[in-house]
Protein backbone atom coordinates (compact mmCIF):
# COMPACT_ATOMS: atom_id res chain seq x y z
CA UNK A 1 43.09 106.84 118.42
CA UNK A 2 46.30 105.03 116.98
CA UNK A 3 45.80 102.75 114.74
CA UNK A 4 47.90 99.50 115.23
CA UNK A 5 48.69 96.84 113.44
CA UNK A 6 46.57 94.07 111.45
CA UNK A 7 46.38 90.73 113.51
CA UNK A 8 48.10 88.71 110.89
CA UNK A 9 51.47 90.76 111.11
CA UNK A 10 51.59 91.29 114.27
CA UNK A 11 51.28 87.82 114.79
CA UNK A 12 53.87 87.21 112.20
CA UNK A 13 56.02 89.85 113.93
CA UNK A 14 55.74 88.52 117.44
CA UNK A 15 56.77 85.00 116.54
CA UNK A 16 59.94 86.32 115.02
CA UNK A 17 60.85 88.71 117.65
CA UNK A 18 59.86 85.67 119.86
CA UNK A 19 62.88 83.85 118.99
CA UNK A 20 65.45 86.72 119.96
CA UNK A 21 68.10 86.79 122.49
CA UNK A 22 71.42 87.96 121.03
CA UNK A 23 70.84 91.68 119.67
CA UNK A 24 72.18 92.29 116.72
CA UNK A 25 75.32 94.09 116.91
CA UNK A 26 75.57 97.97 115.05
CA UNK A 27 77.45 96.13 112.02
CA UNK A 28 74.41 93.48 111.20
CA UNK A 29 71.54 95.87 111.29
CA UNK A 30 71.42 99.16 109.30
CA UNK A 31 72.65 102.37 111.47
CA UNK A 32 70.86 105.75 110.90
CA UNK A 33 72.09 109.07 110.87
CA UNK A 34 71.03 111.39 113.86
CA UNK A 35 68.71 113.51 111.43
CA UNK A 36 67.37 110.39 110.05
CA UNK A 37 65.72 108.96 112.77
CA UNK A 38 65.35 112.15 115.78
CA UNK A 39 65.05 115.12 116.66
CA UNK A 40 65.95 117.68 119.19
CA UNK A 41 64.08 117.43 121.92
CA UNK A 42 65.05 120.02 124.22
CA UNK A 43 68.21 121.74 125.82
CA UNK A 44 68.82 124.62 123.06
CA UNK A 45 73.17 124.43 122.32
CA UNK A 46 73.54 121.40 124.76
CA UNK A 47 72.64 119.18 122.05
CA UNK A 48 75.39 118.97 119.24
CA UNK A 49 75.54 116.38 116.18
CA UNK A 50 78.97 115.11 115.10
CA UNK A 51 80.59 113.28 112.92
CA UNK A 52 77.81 114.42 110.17
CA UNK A 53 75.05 113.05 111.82
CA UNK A 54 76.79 109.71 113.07
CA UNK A 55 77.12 110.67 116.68
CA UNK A 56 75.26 113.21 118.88
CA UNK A 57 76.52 114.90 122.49
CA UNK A 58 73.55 115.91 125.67
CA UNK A 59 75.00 117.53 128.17
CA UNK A 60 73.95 119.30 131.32
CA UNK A 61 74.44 122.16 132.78
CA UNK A 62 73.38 124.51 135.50
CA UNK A 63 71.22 126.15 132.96
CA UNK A 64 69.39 122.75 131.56
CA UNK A 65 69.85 119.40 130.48
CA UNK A 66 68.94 118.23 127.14
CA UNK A 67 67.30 115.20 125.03
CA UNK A 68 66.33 113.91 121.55
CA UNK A 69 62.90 112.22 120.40
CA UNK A 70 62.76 109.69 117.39
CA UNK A 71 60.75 110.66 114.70
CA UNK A 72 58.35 107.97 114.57
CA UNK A 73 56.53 105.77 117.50
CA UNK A 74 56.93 102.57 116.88
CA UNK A 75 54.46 99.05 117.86
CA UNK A 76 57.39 96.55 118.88
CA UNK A 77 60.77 96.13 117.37
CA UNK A 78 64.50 96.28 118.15
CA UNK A 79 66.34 99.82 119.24
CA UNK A 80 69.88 100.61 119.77
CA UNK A 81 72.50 102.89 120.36
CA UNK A 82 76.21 103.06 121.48
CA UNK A 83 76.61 105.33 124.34
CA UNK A 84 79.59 106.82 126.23
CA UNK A 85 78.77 107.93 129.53
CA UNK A 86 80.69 111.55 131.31
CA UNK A 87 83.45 110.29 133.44
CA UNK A 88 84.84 111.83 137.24
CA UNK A 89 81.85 113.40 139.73
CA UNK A 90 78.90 112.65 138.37
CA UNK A 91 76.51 112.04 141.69
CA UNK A 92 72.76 112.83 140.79
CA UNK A 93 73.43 113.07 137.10
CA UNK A 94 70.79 110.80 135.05
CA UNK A 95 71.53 109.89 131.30
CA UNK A 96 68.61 107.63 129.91
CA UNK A 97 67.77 105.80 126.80
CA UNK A 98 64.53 104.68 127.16
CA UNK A 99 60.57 104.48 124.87
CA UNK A 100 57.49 106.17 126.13
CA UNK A 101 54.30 107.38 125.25
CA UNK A 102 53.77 109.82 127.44
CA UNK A 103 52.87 112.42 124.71
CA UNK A 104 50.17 110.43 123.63
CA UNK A 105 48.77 108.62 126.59
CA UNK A 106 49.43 110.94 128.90
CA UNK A 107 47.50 109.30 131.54
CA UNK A 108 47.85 104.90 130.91
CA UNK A 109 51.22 105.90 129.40
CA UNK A 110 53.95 102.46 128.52
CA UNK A 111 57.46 103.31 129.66
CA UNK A 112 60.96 100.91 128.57
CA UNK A 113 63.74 102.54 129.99
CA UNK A 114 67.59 102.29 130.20
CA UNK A 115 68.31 105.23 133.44
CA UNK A 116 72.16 105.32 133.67
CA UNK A 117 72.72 106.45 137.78
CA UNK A 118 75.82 108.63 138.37
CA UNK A 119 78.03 108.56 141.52
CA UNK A 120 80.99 109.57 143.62
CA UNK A 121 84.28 110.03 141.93
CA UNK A 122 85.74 106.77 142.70
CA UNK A 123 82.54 105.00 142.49
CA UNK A 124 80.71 102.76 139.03
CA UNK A 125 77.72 104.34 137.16
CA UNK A 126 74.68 101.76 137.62
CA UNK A 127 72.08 101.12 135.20
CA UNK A 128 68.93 100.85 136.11
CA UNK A 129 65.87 99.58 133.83
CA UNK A 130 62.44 99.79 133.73
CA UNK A 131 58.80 98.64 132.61
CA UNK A 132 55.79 100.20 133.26
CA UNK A 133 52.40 99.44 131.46
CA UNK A 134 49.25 101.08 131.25
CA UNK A 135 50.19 103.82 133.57
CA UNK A 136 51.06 101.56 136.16
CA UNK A 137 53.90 103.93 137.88
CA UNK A 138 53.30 103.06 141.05
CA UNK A 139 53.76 99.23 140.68
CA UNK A 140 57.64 99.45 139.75
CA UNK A 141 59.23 97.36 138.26
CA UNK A 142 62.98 98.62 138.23
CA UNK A 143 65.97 96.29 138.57
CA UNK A 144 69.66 97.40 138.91
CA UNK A 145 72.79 96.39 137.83
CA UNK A 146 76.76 96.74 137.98
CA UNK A 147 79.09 97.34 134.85
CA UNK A 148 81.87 94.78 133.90
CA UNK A 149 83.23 97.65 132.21
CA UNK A 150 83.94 101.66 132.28
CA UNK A 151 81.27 103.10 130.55
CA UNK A 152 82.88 106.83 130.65
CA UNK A 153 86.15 105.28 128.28
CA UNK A 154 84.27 104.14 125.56
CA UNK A 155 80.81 103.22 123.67
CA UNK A 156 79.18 100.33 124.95
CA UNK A 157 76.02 99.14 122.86
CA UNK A 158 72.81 99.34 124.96
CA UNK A 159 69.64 97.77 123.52
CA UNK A 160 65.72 96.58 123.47
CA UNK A 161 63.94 93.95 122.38
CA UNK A 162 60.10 94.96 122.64
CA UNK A 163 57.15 92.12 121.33
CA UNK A 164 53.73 91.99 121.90
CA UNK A 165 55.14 89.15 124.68
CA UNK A 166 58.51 89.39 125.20
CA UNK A 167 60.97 92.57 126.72
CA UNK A 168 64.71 92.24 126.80
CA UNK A 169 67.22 94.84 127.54
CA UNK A 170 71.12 94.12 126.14
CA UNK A 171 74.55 95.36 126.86
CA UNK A 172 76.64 94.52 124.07
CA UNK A 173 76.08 91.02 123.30
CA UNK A 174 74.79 90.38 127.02
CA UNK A 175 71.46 89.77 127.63
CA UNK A 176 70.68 91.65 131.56
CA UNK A 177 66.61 91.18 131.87
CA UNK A 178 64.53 89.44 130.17
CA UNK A 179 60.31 90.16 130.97
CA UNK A 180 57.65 87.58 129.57
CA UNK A 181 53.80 88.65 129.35
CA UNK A 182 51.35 86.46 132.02
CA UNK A 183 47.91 86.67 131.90
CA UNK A 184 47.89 88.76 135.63
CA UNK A 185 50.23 91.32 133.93
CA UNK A 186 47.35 92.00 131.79
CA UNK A 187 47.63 96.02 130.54
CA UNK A 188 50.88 96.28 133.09
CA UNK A 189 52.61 95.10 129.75
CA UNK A 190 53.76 97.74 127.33
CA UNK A 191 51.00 96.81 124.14
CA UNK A 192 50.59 100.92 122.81
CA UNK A 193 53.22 102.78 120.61
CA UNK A 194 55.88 104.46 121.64
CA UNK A 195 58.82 106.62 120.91
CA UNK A 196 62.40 106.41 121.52
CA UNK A 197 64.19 109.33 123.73
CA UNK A 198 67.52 109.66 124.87
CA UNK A 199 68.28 112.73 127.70
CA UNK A 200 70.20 113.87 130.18
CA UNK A 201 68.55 115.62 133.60
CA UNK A 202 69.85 116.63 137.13
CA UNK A 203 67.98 113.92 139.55
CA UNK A 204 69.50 115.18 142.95
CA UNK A 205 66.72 114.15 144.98
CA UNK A 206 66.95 110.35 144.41
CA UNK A 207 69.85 109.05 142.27
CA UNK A 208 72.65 108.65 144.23
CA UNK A 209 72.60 107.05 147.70
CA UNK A 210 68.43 108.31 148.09
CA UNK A 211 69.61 112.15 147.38
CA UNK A 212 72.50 112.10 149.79
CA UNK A 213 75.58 113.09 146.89
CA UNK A 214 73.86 115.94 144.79
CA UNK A 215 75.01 117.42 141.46
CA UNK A 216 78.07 119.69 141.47
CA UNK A 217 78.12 122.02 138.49
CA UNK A 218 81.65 122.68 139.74
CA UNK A 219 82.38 119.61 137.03
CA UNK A 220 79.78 120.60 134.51
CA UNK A 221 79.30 120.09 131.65
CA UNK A 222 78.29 116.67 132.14
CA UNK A 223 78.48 115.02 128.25
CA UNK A 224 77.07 111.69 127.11
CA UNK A 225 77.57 111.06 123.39
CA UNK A 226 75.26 108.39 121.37
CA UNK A 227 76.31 107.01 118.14
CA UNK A 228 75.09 103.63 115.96
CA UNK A 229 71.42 104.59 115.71
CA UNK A 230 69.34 101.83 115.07
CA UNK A 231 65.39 101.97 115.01
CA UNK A 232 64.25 98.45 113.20
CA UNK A 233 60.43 97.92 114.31
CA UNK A 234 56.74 99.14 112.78
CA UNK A 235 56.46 102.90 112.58
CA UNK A 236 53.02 103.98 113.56
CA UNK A 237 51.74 107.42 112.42
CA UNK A 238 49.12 108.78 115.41
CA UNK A 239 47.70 111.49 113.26
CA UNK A 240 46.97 109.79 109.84
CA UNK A 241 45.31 107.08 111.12
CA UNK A 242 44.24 105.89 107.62
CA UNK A 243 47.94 105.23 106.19
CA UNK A 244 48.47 101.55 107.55
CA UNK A 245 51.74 101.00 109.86
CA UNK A 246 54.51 100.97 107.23
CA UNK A 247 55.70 97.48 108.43
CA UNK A 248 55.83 95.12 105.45
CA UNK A 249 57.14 91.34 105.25
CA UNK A 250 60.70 92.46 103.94
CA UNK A 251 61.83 94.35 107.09
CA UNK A 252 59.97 91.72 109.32
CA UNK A 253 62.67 89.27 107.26
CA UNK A 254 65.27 91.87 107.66
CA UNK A 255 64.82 91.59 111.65
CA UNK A 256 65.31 87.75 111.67
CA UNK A 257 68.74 87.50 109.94
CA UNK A 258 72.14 86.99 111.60
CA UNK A 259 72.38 86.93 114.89
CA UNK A 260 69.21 88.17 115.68
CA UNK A 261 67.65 85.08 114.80
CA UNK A 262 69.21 82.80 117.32
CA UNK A 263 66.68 81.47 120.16
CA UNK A 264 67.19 81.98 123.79
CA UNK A 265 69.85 79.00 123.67
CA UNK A 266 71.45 77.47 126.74
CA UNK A 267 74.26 79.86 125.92
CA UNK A 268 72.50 82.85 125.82
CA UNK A 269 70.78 82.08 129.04
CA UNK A 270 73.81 81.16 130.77
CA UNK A 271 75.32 84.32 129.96
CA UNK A 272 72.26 86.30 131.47
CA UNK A 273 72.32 84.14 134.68
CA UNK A 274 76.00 84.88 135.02
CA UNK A 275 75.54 88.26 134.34
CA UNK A 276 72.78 89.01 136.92
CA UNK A 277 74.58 86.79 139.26
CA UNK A 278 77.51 88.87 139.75
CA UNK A 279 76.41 92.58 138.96
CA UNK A 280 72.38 93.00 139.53
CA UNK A 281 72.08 94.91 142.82
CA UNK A 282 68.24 95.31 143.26
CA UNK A 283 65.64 93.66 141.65
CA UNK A 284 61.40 93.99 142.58
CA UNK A 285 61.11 90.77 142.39
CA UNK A 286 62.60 90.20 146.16
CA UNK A 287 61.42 93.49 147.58
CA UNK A 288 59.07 92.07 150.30
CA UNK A 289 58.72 95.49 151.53
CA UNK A 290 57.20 96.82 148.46
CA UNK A 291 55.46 93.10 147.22
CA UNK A 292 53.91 90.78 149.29
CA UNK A 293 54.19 88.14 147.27
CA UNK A 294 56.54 87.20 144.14
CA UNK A 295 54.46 89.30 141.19
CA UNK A 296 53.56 87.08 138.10
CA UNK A 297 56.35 87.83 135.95
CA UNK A 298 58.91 87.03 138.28
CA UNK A 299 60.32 83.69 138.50
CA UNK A 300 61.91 82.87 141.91
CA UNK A 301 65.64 81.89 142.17
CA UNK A 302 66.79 81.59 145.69
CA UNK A 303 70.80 82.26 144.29
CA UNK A 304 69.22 86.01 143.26
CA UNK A 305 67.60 86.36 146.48
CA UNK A 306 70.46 85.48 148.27
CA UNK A 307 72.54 87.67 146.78
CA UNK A 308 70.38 90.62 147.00
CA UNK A 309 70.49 90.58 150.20
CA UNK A 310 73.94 92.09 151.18
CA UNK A 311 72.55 95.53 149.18
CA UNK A 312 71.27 98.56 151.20
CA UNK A 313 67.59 99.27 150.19
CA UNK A 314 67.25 101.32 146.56
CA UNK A 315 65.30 104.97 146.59
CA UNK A 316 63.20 105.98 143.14
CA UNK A 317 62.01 108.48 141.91
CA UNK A 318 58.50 109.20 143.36
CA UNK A 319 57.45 110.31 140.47
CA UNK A 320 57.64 108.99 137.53
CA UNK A 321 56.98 111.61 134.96
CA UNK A 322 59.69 110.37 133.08
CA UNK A 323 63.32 112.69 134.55
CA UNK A 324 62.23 115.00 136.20
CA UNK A 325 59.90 116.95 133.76
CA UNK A 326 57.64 115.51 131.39
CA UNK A 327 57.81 116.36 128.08
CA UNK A 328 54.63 117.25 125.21
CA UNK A 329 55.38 117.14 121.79
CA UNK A 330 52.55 117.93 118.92
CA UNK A 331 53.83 115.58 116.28
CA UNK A 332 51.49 117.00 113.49
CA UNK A 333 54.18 120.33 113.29
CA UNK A 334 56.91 119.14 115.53
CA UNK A 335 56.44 121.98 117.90
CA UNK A 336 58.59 121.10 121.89
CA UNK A 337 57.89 122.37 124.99
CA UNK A 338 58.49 121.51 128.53
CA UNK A 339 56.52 121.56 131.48
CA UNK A 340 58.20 121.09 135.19
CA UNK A 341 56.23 118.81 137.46
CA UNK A 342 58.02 119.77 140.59
């Protein structure tokens, strides 16, 4: 069993985090080097660190994809990285940033995710995100969104905000989603540590128009590079559960300085609304054919619903063993494997 934090600091921690809504940028909060905060996951040679550890490429192939796994879980925090997405063909590629903790609760597992959907030459990349609590896959609750921007011609700084009460997922300086804790959410809410991964996987059968434009290794490899690591939240240690989180007062300070520490002003609220108002393309909130009724967390705004409207319906992946194959990892020596669902 993991041992989490004491009461008083995560109380202390949430309140902070609480008041969040710009992310610090890579310059205000301390970057790590690839070998400093992950490690290979899988993928063999289509992993390669650059740059002496700043930057890392994943790449797929017809052979395999490939991934990296922080070293650490964490309980709640902030997490960041600049990514660069591969550019031309790219239909039912997947590149995702995203926390789980699969490997541990393999069965009530929590799930964050950033899933970055390929497409047509011609045609944007969209960037899905998710939240799943308590193993609760089959609830869904996936929105998706538009780029202002190219994300093949440069890095672009994608980032969460996890609290014991409080989600939000960033783009740059943009707050896209924001997800507040009610009382019916109960366990649906992420509350159990989890790690950071960052992969790349061929997801065919779903991620472009419902399966309909497939993966052509004629354009392979397919290369997404990650750079400006930053991991600033409560490390948790699942196997010696006697040495207590190492989460002291100085880095909860160190996470309310600078920007960080602005509240969810009128500013940063307006720039969400704007934001979702001209780029999100799907949201569970208005999908009557999945949810009778408006779940808890959602709060109704007839503009969104509106807009939604004029978007074909969205297919996921059925399931949600996170990309495609679902991924074990014995912390204690560090040993990988992977196991195929399909």
């Amino acid at each position: 069993m993991v041992k989490f934090l004491n009461l008083q600091t995560l109380v202390l921690f949430s309140a902070y985090c609480a008041m969040f809504v710009t992310p610090l940028q890579s310059a205000s909060l301390p970057t790590l080097s690839f070998d400093e905060a992950y490690s290979h996951l899988f993928g063999d040679s289509n992993l390669s660190i650059l740059n002496d550890g700043k930057s890392v490429t994943i790449s797929l192939d017809r052979r395999t994809g490939s991934g990296f796994v922080s070293q650490d879980l964490y309980l709640y925090g902030f997490f960041s990285s600049s990514i660069k997405l591969p550019s031309d063909y790219t239909a039912g590629v997947v590149v995702a940033f995203y926390m789980s903790n699969g490997d541990v609760f393999e069965k009530n597992h929590d799930e964050l995710d950033f899933e970055f959907l390929g497409n047509i030459r011609g045609k944007e990349w969209r960037v899905q995100t998710n939240v799943y609590g308590n193993g609760s896959t089959s609830v869904g609750r996936e929105e998706r969104f538009k780029l202002w921007f190219d994300p093949t011609e440069d890095f672009h700084e994608y980032s969460i905000l996890w609290t014991n009460n409080l989600i939000v997922f960033y783009v740059d300086d943009v707050p896209m989603r924001e997800v507040r804790k009610t009382k019916i959410m109960g366990g649906d809410f992420p509350s159990k540590p989890m790690s950071l991964y960052a992969t790349i996987w061929d997801a065919s059968n779903w991620a472009t128009n419902g399966g309909k434009y497939r993966v052509n290794y004629k354009y392979a490899p397919y290369v997404a590079e990650f750079s400006d690591f930053v991991l600033r939240g409560c490390p948790v240690n699942p196997i010696e559960q006697a040495t207590p989180p190492k989460c002291d007062q100085a880095l909860l300070r160190s996470l309310t300085t600078g920007a960080l520490a602005n509240k969810l002003n009128s500013n940063g609220r307006s720039k969400m609304a704007k934001y979702r108002e001209k780029y999100m393309t799907y949201s569970y909130c208005y999908d009557r054919q999945r949810y009778n009724s408006l779940p808890s967390e959602c709060a109704f705004s007839t503009r969104e619903a509106v807009q939604l409207r004029r978007f074909n319906p969205v297919t996921f992946n059925a399931k949600h063993y996170h990309h495609g194959k679902r991924y074990f990892r014995k912390r204690e020596n560090r040993i990988k494997s992977v196991h195929p669902i399909d």
